[in-house]
N, C-alpha and C. Protein backbone atom coordinates (compact mmCIF):
# COMPACT_ATOMS: atom_id res chain seq x y z
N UNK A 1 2.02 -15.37 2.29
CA UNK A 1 2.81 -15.40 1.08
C UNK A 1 3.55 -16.73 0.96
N UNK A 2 4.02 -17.24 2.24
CA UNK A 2 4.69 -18.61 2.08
C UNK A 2 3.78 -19.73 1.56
N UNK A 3 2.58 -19.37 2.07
CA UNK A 3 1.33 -20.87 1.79
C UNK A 3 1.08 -20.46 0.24
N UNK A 4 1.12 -19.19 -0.22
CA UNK A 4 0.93 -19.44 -2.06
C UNK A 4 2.17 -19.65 -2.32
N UNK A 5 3.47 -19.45 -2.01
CA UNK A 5 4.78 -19.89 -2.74
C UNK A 5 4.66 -21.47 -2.88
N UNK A 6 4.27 -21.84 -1.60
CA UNK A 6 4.32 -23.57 -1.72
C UNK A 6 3.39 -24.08 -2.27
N UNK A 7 1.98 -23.20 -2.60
CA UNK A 7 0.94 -23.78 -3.44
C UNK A 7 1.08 -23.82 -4.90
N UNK A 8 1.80 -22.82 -5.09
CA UNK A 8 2.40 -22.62 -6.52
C UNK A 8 2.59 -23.64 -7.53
N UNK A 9 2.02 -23.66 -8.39
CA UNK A 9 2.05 -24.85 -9.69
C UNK A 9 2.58 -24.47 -10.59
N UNK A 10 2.56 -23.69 -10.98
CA UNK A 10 3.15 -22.75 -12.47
C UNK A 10 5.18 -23.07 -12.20
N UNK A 11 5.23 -23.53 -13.17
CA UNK A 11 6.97 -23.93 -13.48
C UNK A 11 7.81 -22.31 -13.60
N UNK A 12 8.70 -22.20 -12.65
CA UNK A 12 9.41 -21.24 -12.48
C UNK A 12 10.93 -20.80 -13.41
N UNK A 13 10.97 -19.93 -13.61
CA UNK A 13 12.42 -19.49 -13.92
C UNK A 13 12.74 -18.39 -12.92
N UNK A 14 12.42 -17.20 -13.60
CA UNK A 14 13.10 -16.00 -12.71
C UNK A 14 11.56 -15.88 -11.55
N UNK A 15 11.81 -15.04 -10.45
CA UNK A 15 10.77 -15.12 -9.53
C UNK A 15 10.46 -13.80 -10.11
N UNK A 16 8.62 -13.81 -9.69
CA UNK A 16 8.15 -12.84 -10.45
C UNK A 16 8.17 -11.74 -9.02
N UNK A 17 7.71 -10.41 -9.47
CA UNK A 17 7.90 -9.53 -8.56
C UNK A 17 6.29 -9.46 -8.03
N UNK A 18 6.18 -9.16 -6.78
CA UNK A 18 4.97 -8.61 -5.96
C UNK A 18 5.19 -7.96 -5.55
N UNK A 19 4.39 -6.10 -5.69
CA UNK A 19 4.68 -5.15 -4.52
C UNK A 19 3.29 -5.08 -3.61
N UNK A 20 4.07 -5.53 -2.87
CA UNK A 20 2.59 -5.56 -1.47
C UNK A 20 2.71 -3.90 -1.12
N UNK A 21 1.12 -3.43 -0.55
CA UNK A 21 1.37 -2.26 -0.38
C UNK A 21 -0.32 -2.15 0.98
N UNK A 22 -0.50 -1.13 1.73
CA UNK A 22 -1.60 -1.64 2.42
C UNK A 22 -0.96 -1.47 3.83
N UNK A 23 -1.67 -2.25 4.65
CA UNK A 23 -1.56 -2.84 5.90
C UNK A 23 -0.44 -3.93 6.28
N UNK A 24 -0.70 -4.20 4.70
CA UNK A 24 0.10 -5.63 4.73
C UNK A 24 1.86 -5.16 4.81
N UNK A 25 1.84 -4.08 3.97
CA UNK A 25 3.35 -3.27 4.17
C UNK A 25 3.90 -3.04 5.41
N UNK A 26 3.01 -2.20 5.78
CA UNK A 26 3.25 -1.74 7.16
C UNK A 26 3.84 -2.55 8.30
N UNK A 27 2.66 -3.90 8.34
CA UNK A 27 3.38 -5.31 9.16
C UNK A 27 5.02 -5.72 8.92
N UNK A 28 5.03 -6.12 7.54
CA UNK A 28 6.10 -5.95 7.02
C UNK A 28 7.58 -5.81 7.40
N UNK A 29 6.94 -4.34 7.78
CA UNK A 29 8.38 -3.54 7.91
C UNK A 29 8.39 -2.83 9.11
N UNK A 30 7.55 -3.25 10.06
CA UNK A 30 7.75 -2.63 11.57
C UNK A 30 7.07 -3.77 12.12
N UNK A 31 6.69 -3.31 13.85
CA UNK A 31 6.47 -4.31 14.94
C UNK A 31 5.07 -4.13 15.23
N UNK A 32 4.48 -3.55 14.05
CA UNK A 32 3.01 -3.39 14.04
C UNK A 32 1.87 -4.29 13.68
N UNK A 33 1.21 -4.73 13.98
CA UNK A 33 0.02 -6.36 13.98
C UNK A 33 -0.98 -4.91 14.37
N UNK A 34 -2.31 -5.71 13.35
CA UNK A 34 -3.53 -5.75 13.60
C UNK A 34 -4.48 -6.73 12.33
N UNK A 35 -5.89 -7.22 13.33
CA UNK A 35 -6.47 -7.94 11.80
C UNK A 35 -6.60 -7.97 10.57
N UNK A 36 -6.74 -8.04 9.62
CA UNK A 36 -6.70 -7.41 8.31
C UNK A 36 -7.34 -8.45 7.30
N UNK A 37 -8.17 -8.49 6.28
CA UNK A 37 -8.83 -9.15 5.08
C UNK A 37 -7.96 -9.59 4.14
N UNK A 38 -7.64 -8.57 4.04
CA UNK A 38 -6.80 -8.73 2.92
C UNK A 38 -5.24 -8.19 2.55
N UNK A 39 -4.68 -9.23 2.01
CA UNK A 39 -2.94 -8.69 1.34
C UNK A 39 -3.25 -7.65 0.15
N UNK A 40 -2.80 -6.68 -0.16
CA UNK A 40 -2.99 -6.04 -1.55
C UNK A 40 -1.71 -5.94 -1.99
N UNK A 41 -1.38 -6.57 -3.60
CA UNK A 41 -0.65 -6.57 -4.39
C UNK A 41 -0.62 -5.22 -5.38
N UNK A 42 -0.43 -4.62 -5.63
CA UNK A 42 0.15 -3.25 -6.65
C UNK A 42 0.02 -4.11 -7.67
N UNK A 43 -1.08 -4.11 -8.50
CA UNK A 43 -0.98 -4.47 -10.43
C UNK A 43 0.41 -3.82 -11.24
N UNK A 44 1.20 -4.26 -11.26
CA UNK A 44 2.32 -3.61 -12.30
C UNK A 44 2.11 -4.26 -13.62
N UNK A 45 3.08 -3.04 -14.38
CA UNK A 45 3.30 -3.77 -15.79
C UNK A 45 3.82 -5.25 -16.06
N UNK A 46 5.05 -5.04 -14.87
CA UNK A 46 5.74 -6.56 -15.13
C UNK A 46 4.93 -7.41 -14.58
N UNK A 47 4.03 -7.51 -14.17
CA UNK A 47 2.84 -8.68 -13.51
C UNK A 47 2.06 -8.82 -14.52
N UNK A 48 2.57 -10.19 -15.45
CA UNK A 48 1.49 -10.50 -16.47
C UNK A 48 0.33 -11.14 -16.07
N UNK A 49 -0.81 -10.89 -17.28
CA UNK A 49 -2.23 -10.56 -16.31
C UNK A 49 -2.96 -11.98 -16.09
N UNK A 50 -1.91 -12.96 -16.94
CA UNK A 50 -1.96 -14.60 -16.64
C UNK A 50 -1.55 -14.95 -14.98
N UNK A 51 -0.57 -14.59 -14.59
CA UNK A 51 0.25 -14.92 -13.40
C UNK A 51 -0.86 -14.11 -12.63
N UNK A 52 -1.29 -13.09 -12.51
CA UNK A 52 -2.19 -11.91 -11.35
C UNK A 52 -3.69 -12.93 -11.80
N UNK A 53 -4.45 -13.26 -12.63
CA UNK A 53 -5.90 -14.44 -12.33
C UNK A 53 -5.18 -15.65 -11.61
N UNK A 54 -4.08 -16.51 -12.38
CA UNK A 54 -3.55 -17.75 -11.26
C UNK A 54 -3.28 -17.02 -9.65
N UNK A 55 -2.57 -16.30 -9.56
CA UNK A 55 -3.13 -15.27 -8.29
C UNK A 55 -3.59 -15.31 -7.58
N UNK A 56 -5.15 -14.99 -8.15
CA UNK A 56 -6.07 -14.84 -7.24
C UNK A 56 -7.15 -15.97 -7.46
N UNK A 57 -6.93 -16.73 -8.27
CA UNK A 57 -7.40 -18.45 -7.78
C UNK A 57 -6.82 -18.81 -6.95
N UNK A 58 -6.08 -18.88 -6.82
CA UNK A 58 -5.17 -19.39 -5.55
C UNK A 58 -5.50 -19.18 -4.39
N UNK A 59 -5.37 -17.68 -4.54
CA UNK A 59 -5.68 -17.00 -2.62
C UNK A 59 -6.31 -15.97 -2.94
N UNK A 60 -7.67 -15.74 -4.02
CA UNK A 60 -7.58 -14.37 -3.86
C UNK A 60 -9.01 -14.88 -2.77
N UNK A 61 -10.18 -13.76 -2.82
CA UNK A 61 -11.53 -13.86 -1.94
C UNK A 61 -12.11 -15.57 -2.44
N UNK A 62 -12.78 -15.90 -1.42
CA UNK A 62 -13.42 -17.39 -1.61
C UNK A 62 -12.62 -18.66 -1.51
N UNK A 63 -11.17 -18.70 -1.96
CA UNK A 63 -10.46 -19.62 -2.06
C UNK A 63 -10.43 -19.88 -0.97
N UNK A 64 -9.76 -21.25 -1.07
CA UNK A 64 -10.00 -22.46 0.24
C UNK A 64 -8.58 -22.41 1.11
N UNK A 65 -7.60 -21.28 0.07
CA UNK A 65 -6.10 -21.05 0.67
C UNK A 65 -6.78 -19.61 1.42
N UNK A 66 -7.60 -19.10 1.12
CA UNK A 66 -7.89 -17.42 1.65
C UNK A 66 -8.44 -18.16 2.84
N UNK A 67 -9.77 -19.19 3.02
CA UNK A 67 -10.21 -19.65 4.17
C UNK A 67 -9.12 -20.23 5.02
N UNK A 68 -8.50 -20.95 5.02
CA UNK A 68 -7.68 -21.46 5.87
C UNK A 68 -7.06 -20.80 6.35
N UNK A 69 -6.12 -19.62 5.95
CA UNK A 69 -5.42 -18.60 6.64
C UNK A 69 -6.48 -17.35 6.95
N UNK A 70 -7.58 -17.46 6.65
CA UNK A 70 -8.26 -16.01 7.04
C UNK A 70 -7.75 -14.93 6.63
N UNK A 71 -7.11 -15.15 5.35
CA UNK A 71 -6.99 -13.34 4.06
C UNK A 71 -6.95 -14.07 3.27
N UNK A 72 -7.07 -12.77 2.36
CA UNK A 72 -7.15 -13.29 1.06
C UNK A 72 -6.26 -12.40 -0.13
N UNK A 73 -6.06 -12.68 -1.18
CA UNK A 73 -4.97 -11.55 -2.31
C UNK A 73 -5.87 -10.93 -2.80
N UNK A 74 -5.81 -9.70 -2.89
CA UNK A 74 -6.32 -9.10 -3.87
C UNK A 74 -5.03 -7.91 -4.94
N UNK A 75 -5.65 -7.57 -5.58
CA UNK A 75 -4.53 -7.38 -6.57
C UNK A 75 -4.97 -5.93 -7.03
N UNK A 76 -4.68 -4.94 -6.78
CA UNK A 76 -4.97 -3.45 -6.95
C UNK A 76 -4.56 -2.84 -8.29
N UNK A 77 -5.85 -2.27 -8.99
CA UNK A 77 -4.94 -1.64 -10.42
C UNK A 77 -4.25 -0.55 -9.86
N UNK A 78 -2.79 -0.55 -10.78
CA UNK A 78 -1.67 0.60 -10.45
C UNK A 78 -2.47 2.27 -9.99
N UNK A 79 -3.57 2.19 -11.30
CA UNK A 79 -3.74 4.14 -11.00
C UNK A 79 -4.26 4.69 -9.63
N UNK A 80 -4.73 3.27 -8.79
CA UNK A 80 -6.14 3.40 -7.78
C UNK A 80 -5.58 4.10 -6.48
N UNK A 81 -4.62 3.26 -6.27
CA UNK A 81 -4.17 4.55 -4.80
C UNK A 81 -3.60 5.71 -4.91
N UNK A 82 -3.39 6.32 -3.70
CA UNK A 82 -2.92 7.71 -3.64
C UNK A 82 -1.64 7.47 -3.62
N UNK A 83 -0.70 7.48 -4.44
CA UNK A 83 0.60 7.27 -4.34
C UNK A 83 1.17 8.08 -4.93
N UNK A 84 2.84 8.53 -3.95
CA UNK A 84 3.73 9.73 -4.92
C UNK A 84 3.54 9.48 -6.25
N UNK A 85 4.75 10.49 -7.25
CA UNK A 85 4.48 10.16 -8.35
C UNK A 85 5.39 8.46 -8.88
N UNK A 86 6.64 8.69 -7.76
CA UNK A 86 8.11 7.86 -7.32
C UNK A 86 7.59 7.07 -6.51
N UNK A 87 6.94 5.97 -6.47
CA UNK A 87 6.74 5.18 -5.07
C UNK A 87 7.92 4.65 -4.65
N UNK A 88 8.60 4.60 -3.26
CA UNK A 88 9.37 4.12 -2.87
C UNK A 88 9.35 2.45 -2.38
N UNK A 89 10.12 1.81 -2.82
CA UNK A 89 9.98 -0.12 -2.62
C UNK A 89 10.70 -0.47 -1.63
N UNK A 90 10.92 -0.94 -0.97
CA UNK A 90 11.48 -1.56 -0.05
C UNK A 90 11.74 -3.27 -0.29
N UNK A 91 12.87 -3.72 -0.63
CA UNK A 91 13.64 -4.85 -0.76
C UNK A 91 13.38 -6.08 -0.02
N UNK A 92 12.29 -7.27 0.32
CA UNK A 92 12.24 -7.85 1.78
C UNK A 92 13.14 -8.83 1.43
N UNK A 93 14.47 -9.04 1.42
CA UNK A 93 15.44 -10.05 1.13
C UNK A 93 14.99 -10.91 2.13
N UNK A 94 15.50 -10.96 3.38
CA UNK A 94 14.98 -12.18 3.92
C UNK A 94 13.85 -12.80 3.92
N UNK A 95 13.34 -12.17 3.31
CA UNK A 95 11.34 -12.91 3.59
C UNK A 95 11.88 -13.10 2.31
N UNK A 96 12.02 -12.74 1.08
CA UNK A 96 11.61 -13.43 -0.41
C UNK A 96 12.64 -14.61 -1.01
N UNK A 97 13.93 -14.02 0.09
CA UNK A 97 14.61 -15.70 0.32
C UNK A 97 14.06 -16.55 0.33
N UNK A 98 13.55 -16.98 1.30
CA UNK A 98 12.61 -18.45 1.73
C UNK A 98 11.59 -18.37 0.60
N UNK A 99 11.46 -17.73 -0.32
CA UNK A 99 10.33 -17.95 -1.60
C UNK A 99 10.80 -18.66 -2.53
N UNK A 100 10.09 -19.50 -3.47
CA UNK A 100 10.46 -20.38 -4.71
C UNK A 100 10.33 -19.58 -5.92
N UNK A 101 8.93 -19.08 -5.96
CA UNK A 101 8.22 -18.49 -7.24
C UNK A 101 8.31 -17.02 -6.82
N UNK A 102 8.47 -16.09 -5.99
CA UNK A 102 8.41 -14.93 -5.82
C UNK A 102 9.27 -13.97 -5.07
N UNK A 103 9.65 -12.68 -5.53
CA UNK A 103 10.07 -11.65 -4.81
C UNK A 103 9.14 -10.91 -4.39
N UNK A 104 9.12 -10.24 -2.95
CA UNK A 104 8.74 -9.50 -2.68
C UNK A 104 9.20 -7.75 -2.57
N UNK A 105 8.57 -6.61 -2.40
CA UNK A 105 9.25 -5.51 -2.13
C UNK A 105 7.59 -5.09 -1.49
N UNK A 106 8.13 -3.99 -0.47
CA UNK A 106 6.99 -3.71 0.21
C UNK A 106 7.01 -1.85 0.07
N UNK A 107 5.87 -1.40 0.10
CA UNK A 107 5.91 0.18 0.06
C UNK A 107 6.24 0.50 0.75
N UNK A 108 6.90 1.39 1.06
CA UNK A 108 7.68 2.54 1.42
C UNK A 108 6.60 2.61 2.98
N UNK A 109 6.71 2.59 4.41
CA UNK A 109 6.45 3.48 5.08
C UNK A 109 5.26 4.59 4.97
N UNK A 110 6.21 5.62 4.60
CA UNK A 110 5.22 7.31 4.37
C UNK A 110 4.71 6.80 3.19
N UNK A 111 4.70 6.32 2.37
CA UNK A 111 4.38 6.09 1.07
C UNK A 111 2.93 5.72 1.29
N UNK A 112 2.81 4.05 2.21
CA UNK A 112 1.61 3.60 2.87
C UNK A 112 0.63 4.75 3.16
N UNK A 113 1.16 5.54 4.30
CA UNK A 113 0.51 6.59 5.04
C UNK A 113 -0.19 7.43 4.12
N UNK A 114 0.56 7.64 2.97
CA UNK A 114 0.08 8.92 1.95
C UNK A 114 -1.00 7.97 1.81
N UNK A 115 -1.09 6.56 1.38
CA UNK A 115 -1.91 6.13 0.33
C UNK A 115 -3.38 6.11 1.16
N UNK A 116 -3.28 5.92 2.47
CA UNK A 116 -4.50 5.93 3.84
C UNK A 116 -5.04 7.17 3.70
N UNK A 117 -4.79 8.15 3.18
CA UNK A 117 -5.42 9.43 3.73
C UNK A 117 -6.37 9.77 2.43
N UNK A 118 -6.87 8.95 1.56
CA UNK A 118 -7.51 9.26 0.37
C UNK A 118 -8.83 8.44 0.88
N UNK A 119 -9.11 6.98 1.39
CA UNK A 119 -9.99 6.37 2.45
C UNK A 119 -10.14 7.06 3.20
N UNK A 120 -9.31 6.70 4.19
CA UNK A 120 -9.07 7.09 5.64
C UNK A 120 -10.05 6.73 6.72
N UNK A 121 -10.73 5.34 6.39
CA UNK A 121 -11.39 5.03 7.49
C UNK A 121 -10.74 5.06 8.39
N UNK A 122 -11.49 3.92 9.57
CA UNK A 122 -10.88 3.54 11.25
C UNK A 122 -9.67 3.01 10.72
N UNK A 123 -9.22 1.84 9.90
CA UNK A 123 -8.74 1.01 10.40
C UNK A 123 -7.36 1.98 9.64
N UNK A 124 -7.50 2.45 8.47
CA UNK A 124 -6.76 3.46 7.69
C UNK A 124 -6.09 4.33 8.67
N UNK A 125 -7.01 5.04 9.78
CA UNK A 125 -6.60 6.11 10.46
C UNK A 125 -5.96 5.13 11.95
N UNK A 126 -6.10 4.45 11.94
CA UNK A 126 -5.55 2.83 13.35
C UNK A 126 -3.90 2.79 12.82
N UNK A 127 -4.06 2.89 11.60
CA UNK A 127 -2.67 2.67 10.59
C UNK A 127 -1.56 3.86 10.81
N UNK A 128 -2.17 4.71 10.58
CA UNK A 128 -1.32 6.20 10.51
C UNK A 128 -0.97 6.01 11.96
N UNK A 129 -2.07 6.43 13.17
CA UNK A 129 -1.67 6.84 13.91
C UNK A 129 -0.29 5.59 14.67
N UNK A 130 -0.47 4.66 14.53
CA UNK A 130 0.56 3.66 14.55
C UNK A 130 1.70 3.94 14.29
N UNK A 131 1.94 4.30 13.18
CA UNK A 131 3.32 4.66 12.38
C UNK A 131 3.67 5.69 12.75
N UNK A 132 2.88 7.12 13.00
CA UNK A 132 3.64 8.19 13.61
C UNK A 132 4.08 7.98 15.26
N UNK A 133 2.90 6.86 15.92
CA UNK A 133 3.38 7.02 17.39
C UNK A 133 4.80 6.07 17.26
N UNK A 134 5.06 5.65 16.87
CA UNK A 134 6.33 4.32 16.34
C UNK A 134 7.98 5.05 16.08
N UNK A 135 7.05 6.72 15.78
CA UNK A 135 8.06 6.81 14.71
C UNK A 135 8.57 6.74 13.56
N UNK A 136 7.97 6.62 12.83
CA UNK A 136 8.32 5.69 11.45
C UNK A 136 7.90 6.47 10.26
N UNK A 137 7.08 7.88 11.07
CA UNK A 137 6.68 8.62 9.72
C UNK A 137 6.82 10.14 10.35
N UNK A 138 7.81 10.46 9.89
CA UNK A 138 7.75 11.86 9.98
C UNK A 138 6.87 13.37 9.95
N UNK A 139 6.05 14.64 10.17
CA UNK A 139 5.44 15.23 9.99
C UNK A 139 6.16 15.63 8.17
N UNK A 140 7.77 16.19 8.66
CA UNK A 140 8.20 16.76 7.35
C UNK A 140 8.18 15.66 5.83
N UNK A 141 8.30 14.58 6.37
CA UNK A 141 8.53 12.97 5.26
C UNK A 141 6.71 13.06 4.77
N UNK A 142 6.00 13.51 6.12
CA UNK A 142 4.97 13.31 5.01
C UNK A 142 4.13 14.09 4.23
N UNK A 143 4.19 15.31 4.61
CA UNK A 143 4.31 16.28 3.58
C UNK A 143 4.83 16.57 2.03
N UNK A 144 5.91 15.88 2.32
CA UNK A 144 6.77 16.09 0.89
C UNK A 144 6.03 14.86 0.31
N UNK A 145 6.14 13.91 0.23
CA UNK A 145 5.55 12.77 -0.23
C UNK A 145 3.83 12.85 -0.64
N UNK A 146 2.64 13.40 0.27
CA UNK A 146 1.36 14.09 0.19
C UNK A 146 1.50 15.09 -0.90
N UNK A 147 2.14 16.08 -1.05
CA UNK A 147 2.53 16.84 -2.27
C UNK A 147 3.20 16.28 -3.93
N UNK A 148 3.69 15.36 -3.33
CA UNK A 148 3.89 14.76 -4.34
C UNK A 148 2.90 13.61 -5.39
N UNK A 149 2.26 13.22 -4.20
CA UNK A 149 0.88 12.56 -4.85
C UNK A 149 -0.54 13.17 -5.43
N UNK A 150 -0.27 14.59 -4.63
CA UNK A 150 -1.02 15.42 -5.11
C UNK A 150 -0.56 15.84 -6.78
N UNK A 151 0.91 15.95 -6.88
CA UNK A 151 1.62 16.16 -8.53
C UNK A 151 0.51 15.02 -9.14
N UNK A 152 0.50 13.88 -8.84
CA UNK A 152 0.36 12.40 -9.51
C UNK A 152 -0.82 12.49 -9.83
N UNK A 153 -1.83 12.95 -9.06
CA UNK A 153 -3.69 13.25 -9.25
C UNK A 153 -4.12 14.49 -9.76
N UNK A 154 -3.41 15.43 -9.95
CA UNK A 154 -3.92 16.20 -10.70
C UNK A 154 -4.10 16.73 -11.68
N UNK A 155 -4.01 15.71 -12.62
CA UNK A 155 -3.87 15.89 -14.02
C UNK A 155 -5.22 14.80 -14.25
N UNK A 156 -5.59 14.55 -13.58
CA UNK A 156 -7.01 13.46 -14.33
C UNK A 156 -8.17 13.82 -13.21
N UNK A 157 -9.00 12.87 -13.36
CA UNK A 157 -10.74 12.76 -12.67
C UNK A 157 -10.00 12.40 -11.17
N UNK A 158 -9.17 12.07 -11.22
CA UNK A 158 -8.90 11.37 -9.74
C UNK A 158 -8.65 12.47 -8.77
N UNK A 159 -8.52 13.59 -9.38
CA UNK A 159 -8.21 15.41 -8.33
C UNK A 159 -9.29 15.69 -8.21
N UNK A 160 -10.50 14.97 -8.17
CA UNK A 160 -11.48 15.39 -7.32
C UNK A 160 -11.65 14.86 -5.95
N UNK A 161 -10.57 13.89 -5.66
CA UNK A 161 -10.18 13.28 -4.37
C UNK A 161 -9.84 14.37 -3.53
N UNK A 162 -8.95 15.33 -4.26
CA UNK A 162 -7.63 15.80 -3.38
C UNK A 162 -7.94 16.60 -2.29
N UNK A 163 -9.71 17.43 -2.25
CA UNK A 163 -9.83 18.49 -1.08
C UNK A 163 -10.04 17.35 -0.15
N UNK A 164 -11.03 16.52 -0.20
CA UNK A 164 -10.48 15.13 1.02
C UNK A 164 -9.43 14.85 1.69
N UNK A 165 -8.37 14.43 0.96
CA UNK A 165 -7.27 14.20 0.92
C UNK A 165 -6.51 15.10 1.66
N UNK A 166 -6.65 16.05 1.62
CA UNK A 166 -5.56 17.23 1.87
C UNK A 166 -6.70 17.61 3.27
N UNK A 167 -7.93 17.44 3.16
CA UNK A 167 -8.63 17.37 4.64
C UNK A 167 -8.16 16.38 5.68
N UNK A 168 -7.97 14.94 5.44
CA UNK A 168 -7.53 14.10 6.51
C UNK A 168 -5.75 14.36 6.29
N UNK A 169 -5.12 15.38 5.48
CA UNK A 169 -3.37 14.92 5.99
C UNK A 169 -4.14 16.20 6.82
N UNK A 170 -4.43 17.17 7.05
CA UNK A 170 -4.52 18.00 7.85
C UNK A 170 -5.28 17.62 9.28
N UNK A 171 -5.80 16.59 9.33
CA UNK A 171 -6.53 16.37 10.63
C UNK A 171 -5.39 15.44 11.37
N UNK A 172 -4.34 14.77 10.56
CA UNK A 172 -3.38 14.03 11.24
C UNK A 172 -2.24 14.89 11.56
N UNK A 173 -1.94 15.82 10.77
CA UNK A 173 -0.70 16.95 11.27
C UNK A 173 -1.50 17.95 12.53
N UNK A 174 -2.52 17.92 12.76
CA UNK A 174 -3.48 18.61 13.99
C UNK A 174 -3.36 17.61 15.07
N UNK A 175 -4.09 16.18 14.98
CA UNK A 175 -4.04 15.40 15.68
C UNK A 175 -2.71 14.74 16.68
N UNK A 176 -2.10 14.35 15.54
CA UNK A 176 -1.12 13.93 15.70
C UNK A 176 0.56 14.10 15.82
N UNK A 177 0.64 15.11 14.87
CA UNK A 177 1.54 15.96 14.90
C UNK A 177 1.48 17.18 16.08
N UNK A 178 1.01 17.66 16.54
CA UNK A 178 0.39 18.60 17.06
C UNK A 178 0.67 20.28 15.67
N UNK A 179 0.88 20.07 14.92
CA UNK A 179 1.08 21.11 13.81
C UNK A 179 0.09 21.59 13.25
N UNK A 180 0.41 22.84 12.62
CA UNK A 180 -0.96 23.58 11.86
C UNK A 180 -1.12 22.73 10.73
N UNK A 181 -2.31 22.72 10.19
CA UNK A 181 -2.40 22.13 8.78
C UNK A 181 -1.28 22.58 7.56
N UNK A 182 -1.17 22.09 6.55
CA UNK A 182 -0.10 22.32 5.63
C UNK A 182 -0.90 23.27 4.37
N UNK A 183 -0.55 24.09 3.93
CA UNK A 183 -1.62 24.04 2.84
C UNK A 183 -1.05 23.98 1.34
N UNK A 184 -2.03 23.18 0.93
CA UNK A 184 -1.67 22.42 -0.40
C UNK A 184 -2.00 22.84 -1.31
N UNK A 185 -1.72 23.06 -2.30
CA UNK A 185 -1.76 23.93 -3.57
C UNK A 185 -2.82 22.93 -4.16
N UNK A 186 -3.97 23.35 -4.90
CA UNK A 186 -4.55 22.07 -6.04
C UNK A 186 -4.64 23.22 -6.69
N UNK A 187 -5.14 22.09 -8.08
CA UNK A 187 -5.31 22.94 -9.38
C UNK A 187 -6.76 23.41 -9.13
N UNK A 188 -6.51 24.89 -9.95
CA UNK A 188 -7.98 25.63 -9.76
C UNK A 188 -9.01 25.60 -10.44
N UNK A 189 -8.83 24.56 -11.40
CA UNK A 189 -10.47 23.73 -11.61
C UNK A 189 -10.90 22.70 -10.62
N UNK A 190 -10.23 22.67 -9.76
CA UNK A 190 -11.06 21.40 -8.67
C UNK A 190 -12.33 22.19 -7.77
């Protein structure tokens, strides 16, 4: 994030907002490292769609700022992850200090976790189990939050995710939790 603040060309006033969300969160906001491709940015409204292409010229895949540091930006439309209906932000004052052109805020923790269990590959499930052995994510925090994203998907095409979904939070409250599965209400056209 520092090598695009300083690459930055575009003439500044107020700093625009980025919500990083991903892997990249997670680092973030605990003592957790592993490899990773890519930063993912949350598409918001206030991210005009001029500033999100300068973006990802900059650093998104292929760029010569993505080669040199080995990631790259990519920029996620809002509806695509599994997220509460409330995503929770997290403030990185000291990191968006040292920025010229940008604020940062990073997802929430459990928020992350919810959003892994709709994938849930290796590196997805490398993620979770991280954060619960850490500490950092509660069995009860993630429940309430998983239910709540379940509110968020079930009103469109995207609640055909949710028996998945509600399959891997249950293999991590088994696994990891040592707890029975939770059981989750979906709507009864799924």
């Amino acid at each position: 994030m520092l090598a695009i603040d300083r690459a930055w060309q575009r003439p500044s006033g107020a700093k625009t907002m980025l919500h990083v969300i991903g892997s990249t969160a997670l680092m973030l906001q605990s003592n957790y490292v592993r490899g990773t491709k890519d930063s993912d940015v949350l598409e918001a409204a206030d991210l005009p769609s001029d500033i999100a292409a300068e973006l990802l010229a900059l650093a998104g895949r292929g760029t010569s700022l993505a080669a040199r540091h080995q990631i790259y930006l990519d920029i996620v439309p809002r509806g695509l992850p599994f997220l509460p209906l409330a995503p929770v932000w997290h403030s990185l004052r000291g990191f968006s200090d040292q920025l010229v052109n940008f604020q940062v805020e990073s997802l929430d923790i459990v928020d992350v976790t919810v959003s892994k269990l709709k994938r849930f590959n290796l590196n997805d499930q490398a993620d979770v189990r991280a954060m619960v052995e850490r500490g950092m994510v509660s069995h009860d925090e993630l429940v309430e939050r998983f239910k709540s994203a379940v509110d968020r998907f079930s009103g469109d095409a995207r609640a055909y995710d949710l028996p998945k979904c509600v399959r891997n939070l249950n293999q991590v409250e088994r696994d990891l939790f040592l707890e029975d599965g939770t059981e989750i209400e979906l709507p009864d056209w799924i």
